[in-house]
N, C-alpha and C. Protein backbone atom coordinates (compact mmCIF):
# COMPACT_ATOMS: atom_id res chain seq x y z
N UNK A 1 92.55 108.37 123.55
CA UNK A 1 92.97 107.10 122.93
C UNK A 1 94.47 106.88 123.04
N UNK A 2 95.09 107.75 123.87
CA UNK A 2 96.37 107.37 123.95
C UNK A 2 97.37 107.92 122.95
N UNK A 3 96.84 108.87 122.35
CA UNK A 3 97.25 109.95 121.27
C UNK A 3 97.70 111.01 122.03
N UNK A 4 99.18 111.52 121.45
CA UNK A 4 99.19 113.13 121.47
C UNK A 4 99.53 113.98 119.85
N UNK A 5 99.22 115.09 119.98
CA UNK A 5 99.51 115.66 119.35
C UNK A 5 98.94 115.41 117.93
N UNK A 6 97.82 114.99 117.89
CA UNK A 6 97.55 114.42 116.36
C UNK A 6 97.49 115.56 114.97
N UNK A 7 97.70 116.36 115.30
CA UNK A 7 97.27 117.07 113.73
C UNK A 7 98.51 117.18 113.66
N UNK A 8 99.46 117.35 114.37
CA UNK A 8 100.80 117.94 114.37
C UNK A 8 101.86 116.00 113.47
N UNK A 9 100.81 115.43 114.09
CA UNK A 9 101.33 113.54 113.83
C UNK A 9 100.79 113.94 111.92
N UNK A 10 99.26 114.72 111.88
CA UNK A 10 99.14 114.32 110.21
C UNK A 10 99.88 114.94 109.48
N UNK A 11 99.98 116.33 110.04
CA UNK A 11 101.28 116.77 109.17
C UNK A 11 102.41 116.75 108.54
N UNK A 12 102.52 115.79 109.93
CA UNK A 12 104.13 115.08 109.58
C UNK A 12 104.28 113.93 108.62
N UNK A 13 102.90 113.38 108.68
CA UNK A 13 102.77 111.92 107.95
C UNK A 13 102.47 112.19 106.66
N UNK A 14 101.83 113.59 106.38
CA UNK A 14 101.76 113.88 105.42
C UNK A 14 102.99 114.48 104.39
N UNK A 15 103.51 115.38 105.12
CA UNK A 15 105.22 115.19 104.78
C UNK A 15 106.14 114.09 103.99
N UNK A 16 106.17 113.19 104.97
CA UNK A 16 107.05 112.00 104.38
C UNK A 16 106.13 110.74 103.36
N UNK A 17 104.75 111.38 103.55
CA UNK A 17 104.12 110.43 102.15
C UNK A 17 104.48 111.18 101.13
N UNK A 18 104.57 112.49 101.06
CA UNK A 18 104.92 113.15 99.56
C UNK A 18 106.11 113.27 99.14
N UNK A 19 107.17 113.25 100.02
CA UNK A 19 108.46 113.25 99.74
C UNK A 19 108.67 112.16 98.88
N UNK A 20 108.88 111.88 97.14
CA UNK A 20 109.38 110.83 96.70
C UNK A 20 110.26 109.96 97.45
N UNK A 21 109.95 108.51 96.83
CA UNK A 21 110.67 107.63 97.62
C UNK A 21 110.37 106.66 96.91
N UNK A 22 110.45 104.81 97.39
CA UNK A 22 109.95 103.71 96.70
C UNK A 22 108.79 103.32 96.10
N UNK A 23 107.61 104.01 97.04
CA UNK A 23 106.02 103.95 96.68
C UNK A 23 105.89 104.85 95.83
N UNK A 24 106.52 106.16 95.97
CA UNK A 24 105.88 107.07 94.80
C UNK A 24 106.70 106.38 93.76
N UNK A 25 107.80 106.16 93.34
CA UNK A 25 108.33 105.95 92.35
C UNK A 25 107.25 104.09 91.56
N UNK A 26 107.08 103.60 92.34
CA UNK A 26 106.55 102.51 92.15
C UNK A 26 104.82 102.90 91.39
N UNK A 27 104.21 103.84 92.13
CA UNK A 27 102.74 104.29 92.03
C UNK A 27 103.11 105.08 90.58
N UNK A 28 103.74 105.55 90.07
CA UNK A 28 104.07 106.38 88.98
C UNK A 28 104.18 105.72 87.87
N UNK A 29 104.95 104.45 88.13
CA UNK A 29 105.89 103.84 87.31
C UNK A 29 104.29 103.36 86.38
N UNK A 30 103.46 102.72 87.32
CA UNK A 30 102.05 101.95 87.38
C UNK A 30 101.33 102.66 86.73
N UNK A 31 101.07 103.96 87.23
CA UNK A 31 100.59 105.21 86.66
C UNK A 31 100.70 105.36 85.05
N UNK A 32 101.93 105.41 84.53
CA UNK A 32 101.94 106.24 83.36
C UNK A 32 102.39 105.21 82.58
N UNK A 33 103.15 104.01 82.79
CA UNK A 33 103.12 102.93 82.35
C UNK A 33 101.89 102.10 81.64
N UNK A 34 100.75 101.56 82.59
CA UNK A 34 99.95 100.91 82.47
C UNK A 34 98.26 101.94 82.55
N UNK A 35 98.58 102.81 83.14
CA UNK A 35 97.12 103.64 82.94
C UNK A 35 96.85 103.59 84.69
N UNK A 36 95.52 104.04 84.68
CA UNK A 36 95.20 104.75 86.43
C UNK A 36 94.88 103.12 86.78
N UNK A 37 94.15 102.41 86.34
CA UNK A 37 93.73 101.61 87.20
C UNK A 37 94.70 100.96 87.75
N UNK A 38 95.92 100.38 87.08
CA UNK A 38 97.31 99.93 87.52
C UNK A 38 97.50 100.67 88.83
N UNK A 39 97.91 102.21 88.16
CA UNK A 39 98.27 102.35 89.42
C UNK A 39 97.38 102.89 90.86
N UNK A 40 96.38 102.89 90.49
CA UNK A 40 94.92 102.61 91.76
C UNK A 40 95.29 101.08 92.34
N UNK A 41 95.54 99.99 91.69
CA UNK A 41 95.51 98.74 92.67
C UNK A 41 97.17 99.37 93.17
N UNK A 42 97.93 99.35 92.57
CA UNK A 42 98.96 99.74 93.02
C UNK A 42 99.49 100.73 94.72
N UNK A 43 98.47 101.87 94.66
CA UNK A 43 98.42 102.07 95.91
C UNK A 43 98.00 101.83 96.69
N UNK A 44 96.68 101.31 96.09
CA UNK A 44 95.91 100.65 97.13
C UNK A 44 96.78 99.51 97.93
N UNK A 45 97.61 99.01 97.22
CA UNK A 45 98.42 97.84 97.51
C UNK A 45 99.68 97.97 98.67
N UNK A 46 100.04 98.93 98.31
CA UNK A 46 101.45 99.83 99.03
C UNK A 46 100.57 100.21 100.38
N UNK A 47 99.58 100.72 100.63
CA UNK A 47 98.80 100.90 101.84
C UNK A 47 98.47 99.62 102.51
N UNK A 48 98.41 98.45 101.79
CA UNK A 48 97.85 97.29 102.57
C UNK A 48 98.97 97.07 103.25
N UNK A 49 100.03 97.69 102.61
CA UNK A 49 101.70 96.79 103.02
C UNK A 49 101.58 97.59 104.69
N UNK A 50 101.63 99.18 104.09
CA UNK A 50 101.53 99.80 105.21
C UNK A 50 100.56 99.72 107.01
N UNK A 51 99.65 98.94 106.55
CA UNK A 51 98.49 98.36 107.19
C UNK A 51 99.34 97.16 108.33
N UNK A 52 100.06 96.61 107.09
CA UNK A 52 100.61 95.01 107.73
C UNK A 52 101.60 95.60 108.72
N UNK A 53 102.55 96.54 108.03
CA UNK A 53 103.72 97.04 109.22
C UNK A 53 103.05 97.92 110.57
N UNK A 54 101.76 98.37 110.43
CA UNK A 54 101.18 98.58 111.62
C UNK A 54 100.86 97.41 112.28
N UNK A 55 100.32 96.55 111.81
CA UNK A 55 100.00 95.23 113.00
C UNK A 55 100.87 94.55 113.41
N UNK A 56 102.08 94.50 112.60
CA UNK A 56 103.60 93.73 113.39
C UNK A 56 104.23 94.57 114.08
N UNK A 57 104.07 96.14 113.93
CA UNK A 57 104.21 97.03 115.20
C UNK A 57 103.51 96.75 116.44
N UNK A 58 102.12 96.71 115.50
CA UNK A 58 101.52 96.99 117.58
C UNK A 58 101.35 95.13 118.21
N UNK A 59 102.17 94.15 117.37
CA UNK A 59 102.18 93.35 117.83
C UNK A 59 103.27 92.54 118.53
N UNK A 60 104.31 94.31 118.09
CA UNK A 60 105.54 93.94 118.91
C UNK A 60 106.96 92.89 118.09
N UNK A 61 106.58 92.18 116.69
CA UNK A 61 106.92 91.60 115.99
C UNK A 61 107.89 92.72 115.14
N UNK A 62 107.46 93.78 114.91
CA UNK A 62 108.79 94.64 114.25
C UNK A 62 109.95 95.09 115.46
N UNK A 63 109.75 95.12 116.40
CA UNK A 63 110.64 95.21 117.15
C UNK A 63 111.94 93.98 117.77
N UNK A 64 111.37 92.68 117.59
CA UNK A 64 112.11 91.81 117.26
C UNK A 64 112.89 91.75 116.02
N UNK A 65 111.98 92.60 114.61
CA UNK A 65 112.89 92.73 113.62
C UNK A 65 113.99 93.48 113.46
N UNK A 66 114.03 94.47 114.27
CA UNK A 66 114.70 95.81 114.37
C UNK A 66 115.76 95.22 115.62
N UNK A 67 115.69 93.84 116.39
CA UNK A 67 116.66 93.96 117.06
C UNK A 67 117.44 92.23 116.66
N UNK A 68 116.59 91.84 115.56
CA UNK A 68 117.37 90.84 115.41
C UNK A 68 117.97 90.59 113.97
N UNK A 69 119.55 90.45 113.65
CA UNK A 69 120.17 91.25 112.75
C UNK A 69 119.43 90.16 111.63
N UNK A 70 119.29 88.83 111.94
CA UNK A 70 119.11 87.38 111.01
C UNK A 70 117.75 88.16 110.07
N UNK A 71 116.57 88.38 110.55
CA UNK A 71 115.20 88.54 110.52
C UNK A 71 115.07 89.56 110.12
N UNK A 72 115.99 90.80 109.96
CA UNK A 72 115.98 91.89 109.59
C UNK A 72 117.02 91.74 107.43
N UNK A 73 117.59 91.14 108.18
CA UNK A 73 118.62 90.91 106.26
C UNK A 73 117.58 89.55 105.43
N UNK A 74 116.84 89.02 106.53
CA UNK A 74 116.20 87.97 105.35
C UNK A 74 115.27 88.68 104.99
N UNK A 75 114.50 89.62 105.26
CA UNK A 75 113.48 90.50 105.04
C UNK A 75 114.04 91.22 103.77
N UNK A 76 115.37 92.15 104.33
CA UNK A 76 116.30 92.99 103.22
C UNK A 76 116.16 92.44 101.90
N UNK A 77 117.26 91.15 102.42
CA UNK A 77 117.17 90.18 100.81
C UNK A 77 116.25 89.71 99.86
N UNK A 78 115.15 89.05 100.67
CA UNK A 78 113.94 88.77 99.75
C UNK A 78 113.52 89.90 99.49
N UNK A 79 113.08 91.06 100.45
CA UNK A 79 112.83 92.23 99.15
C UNK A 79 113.61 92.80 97.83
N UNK A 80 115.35 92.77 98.08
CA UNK A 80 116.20 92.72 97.26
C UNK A 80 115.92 91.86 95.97
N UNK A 81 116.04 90.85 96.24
CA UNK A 81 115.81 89.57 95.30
C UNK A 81 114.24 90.46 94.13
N UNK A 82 112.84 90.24 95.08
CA UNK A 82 111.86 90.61 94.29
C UNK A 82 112.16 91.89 93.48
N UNK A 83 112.27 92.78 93.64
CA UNK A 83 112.65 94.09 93.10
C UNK A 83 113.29 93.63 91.93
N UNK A 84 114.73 93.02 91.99
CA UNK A 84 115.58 92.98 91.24
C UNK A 84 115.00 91.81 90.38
N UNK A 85 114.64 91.02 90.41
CA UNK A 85 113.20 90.32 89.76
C UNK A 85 112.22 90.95 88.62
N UNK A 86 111.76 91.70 89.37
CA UNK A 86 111.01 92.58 88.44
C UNK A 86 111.35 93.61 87.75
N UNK A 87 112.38 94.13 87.87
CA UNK A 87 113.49 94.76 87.11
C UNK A 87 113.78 94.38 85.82
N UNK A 88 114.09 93.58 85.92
CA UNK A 88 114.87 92.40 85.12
C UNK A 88 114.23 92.03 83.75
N UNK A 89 112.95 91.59 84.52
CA UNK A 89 111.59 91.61 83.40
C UNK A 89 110.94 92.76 82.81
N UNK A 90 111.24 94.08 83.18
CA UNK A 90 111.03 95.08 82.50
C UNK A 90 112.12 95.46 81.88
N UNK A 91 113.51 95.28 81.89
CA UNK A 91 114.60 95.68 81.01
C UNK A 91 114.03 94.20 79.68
N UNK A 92 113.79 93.57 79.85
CA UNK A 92 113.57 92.16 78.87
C UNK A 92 112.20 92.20 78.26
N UNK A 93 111.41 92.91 78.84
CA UNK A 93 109.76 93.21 77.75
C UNK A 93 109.88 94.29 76.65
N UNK A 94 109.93 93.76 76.13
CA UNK A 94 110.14 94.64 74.46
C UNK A 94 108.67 94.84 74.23
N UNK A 95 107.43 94.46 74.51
CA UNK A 95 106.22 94.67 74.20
C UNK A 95 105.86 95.99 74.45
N UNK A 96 104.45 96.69 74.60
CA UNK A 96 103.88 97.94 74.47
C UNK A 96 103.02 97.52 75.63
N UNK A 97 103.86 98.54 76.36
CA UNK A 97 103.33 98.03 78.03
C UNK A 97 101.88 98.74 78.68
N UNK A 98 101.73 99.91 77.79
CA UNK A 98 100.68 100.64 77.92
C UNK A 98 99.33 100.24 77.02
N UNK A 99 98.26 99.15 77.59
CA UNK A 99 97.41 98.89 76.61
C UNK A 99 95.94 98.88 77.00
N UNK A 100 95.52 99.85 76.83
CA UNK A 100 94.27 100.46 77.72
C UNK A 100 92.91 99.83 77.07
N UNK A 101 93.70 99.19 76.13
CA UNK A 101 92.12 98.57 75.36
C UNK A 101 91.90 97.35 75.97
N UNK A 102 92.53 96.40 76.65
CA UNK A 102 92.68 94.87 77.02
C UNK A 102 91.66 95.16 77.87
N UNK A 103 90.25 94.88 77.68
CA UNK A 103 89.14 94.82 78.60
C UNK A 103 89.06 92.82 79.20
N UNK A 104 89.81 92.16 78.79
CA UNK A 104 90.13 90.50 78.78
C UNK A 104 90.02 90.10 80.38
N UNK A 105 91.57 90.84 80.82
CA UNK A 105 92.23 90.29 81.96
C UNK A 105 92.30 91.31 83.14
N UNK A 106 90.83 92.54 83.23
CA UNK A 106 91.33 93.55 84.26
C UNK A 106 91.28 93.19 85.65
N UNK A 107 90.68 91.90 85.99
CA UNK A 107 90.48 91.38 87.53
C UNK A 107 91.74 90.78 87.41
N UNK A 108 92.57 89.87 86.84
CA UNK A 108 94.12 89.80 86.87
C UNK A 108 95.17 90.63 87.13
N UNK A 109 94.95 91.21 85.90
CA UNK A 109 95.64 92.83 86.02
C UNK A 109 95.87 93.57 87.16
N UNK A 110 94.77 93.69 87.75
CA UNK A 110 94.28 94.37 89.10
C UNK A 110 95.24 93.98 90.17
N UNK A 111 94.51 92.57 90.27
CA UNK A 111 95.46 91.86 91.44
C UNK A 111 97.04 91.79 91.17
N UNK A 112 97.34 91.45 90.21
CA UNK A 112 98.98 91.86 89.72
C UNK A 112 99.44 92.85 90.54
N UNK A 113 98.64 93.95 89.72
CA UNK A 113 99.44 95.34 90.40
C UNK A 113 99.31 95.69 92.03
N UNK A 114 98.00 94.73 92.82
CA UNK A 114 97.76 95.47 94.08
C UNK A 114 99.17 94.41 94.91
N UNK A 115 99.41 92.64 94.18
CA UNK A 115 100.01 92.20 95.26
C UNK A 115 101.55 92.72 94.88
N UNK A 116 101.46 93.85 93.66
CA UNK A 116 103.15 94.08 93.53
C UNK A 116 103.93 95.40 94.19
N UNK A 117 102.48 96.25 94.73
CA UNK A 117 102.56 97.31 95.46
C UNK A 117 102.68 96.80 96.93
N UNK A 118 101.61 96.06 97.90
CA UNK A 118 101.88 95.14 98.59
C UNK A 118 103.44 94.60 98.64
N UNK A 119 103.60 93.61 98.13
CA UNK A 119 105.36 92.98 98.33
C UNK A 119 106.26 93.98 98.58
N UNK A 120 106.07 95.55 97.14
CA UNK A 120 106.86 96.31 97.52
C UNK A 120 107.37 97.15 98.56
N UNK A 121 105.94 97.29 99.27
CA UNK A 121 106.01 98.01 100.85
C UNK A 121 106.43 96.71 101.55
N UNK A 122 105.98 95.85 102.20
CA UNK A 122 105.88 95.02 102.87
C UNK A 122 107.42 94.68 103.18
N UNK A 123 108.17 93.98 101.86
CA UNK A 123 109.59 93.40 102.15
C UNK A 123 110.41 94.78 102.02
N UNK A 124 110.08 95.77 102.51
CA UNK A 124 110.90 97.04 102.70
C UNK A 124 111.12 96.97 104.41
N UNK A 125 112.44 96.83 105.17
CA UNK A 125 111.93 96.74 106.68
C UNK A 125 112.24 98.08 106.81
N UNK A 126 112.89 99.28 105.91
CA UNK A 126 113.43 100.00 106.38
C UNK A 126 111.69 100.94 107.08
N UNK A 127 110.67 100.27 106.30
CA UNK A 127 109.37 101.55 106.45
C UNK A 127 108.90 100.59 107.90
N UNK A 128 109.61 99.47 108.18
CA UNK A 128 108.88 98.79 109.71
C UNK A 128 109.55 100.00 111.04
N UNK A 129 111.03 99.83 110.57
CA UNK A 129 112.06 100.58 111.41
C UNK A 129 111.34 101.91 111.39
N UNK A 130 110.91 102.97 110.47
CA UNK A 130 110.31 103.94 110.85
C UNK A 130 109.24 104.44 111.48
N UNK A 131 108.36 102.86 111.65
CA UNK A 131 107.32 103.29 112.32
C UNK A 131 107.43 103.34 113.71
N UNK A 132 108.34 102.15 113.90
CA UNK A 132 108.47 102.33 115.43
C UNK A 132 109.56 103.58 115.95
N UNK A 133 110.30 104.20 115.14
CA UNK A 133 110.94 105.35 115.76
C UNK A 133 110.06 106.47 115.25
N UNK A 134 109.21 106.35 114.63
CA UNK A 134 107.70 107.64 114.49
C UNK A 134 106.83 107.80 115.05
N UNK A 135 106.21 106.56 114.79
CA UNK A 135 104.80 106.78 115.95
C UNK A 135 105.13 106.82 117.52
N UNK A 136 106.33 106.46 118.61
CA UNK A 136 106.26 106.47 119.70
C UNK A 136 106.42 107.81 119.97
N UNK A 137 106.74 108.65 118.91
CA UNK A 137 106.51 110.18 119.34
C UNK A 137 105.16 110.87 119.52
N UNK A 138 104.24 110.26 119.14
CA UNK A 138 102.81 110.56 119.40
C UNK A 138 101.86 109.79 120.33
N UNK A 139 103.00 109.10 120.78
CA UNK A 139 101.80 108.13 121.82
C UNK A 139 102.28 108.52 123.44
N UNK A 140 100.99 108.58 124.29
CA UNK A 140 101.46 108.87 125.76
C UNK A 140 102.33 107.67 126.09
N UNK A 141 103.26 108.06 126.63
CA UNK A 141 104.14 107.44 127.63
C UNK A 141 103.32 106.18 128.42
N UNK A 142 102.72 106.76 128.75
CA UNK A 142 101.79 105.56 130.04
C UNK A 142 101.35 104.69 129.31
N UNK A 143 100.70 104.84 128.07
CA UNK A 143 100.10 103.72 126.94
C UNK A 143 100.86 103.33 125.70
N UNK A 144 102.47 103.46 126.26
CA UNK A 144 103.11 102.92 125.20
C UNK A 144 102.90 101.63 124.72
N UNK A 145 102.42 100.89 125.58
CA UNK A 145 102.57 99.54 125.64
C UNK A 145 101.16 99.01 125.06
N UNK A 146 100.66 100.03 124.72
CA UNK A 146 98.76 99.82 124.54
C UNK A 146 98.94 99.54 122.80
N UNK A 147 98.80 98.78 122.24
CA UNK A 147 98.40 98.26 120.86
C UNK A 147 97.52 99.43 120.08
N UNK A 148 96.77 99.68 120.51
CA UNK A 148 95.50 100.79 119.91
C UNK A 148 95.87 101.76 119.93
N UNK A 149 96.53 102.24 119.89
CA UNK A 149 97.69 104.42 119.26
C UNK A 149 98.36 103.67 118.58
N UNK A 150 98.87 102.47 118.14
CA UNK A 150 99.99 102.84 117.41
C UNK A 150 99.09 101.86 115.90
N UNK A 151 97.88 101.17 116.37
CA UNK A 151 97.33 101.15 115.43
C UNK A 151 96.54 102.00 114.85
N UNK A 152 95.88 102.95 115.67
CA UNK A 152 95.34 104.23 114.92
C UNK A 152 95.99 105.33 113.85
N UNK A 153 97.59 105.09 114.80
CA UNK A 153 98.33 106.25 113.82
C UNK A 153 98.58 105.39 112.32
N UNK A 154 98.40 104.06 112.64
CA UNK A 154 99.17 103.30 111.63
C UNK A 154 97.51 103.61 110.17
N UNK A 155 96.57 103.80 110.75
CA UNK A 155 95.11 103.29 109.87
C UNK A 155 95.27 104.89 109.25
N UNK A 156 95.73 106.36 110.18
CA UNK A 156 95.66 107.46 109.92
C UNK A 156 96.52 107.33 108.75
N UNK A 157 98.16 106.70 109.17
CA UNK A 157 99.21 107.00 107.75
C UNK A 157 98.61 106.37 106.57
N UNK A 158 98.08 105.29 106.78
CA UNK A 158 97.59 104.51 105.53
C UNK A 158 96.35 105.61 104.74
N UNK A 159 95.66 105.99 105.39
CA UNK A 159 94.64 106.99 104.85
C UNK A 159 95.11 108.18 103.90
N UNK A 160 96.03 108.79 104.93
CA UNK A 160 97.08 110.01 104.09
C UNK A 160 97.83 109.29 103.11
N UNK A 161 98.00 108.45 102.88
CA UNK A 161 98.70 107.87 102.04
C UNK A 161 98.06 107.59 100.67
N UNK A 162 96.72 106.25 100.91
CA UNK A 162 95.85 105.99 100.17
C UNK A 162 95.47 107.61 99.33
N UNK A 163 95.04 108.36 99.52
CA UNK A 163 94.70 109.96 99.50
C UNK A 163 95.58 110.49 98.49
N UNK A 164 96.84 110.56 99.02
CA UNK A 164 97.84 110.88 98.19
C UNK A 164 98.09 110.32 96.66
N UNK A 165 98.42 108.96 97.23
CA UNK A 165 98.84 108.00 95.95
C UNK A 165 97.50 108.00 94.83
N UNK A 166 96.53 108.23 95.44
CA UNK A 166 95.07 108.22 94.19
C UNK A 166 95.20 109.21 93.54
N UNK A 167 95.48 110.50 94.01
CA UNK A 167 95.56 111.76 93.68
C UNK A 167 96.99 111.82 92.54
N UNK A 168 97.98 111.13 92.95
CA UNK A 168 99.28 111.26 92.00
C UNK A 168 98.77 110.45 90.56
N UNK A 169 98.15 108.89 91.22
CA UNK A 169 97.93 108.20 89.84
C UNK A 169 97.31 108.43 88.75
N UNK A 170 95.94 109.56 89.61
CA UNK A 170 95.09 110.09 88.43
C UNK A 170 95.84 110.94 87.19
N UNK A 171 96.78 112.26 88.45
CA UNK A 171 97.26 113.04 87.41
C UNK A 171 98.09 112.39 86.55
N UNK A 172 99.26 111.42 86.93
CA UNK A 172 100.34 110.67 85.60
C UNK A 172 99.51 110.06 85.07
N UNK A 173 98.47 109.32 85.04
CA UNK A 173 97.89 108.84 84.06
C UNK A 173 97.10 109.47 83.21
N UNK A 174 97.03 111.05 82.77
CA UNK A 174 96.86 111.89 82.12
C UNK A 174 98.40 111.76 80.72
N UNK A 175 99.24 111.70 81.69
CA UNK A 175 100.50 111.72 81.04
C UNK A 175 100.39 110.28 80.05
N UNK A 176 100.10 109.54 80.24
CA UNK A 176 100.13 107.80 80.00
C UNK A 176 99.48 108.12 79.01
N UNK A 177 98.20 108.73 78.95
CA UNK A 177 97.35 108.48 77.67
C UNK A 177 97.73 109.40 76.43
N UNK A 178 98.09 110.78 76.85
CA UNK A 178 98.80 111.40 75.62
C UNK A 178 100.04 110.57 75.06
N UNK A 179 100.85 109.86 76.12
CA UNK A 179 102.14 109.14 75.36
C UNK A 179 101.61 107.71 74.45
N UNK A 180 100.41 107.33 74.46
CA UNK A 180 100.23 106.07 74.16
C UNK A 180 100.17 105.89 72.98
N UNK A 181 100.34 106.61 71.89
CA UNK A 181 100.77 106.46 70.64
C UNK A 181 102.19 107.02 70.34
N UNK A 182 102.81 107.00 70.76
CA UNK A 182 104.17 107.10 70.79
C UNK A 182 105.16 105.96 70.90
N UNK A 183 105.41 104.99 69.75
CA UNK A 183 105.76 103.31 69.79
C UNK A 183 106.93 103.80 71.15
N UNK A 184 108.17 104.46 70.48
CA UNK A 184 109.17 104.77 71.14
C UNK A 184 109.18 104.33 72.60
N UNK A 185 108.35 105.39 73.22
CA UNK A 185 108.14 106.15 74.11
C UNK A 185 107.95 104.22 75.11
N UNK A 186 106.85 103.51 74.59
CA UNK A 186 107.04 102.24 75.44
C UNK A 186 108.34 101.40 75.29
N UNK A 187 109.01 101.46 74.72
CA UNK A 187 110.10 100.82 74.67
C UNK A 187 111.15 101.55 75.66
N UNK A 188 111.38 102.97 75.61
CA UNK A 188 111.95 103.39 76.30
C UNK A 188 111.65 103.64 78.51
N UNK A 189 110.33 103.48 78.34
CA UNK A 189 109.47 103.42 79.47
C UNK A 189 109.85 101.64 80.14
N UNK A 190 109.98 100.83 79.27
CA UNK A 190 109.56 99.60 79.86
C UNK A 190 111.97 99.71 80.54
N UNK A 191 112.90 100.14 80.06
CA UNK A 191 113.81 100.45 79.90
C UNK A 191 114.55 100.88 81.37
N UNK A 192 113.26 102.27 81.53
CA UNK A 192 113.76 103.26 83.00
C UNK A 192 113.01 102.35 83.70
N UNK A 193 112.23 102.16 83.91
CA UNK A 193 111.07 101.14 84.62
C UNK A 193 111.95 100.22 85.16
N UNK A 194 112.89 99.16 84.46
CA UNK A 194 113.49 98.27 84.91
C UNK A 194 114.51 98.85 85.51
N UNK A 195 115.40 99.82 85.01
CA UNK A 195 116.50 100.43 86.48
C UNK A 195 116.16 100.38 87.14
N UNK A 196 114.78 101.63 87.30
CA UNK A 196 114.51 102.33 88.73
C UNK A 196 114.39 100.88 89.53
N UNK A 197 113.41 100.11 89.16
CA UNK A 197 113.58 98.86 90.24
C UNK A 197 114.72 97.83 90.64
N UNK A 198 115.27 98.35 90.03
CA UNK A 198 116.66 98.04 90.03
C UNK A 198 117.39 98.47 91.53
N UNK A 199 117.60 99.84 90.89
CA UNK A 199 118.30 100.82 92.01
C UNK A 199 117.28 100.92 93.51
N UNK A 200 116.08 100.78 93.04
CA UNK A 200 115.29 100.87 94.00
C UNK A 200 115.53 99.47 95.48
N UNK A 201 116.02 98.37 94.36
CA UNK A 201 116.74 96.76 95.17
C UNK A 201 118.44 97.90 95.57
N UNK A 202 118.80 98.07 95.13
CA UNK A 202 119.57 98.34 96.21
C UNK A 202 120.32 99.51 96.90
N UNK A 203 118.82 100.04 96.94
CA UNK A 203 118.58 101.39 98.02
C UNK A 203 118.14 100.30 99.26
N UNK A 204 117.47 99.39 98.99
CA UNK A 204 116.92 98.56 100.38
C UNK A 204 118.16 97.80 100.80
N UNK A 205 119.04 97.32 99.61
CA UNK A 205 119.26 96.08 100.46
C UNK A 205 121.31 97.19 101.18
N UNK A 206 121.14 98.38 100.82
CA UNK A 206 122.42 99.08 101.12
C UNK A 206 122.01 99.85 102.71
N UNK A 207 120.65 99.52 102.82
CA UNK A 207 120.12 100.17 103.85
C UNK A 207 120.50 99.78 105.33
């Protein structure tokens, strides 16, 4: 299929999915914040993003991003902007963000969290820029130009990923439910929550 080296490719992919970064910090936040299902749409969501930066790879569209400076900072910024957006609104929610009883609004809820994991990968270009200086290390030479390796590796990272992020959300949301009688504890949560996305806007947009 125009693959080399593939176990040596999951290893590696598996590597830099566990290494904290924007998604884990984001999948966590979801996690112990709001309970597992949050952060289940949540990764699920961050993988779709990951999904999308495979098809504007193998469609040749991230590589116009990566060489054109305009298309690359409007990407930066609007992810900048959203982040710092949602930041903003978690330094300003004084409410009790953890509420596991609201059986009302969970198909809302849901989608909330999957299109906020989504946006968050997605308007990140720095994870477009890595795919194309990652995956051409696993693809033959002769079929660089072939769409199908660099979408396979792209369906493989999303898998290791998906995998991962389910596995993290379950365990913090162990954490979520012992803290959930702890008034404090949401006030101070909704607090770091809004930095990290904070700092997290401009880790991207310093990038």
């Amino acid at each position: 299929m125009g693959i080399e080296n593939f176990i040596a490719f999951m290893l590696s992919a598996l590597f830099f999915v566990i290494t904290p970064g924007i998604d884990t910090v984001f999948v966590l936040n979801k996690s112990i914040g709001q309970g597992r299902k949050s952060g289940i749409h949540a990764a699920l969501g961050i993988n779709a993003g990951v999904l999308t930066h495979t098809f504007l790879g193998a469609l040749g569209l991230s590589v116009l991003i990566s060489k054109s400076e305009l298309a690359f900072d409007v990407i930066k910024y609007v992810g900048f902007l959203y982040l710092v957006y949602v930041g903003f609104l978690k330094l300003k929610n004084r409410k009790k963000i953890m509420d596991f009883g609201d059986e009302n609004k969970p198909r809302k809820k849901g989608k909330s969290d999957f299109w906020s994991g989504f946006l968050t990968n997605t308007l990140n270009p720095k994870v477009a820029l890595f795919f194309l200086a990652f995956f051409p290390q696993f693809i033959n030479p002769l079929e660089i130009e072939n769409p199908v390796p660099f979408l396979l590796l792209g369906f493989t990272f999303a898998l290791i990923g998906t995998v991962w992020y389910l596995g993290l959300s379950f365990f913090a949301s162990l954490f979520s439910q012992k803290l959930q009688s702890n008034p404090s504890f949401n006030v101070w949560l909704n607090k770091i929550s809004g930095f990290i996305f904070i700092l997290m806007a401009f880790s991207i947009i310093l990038s």
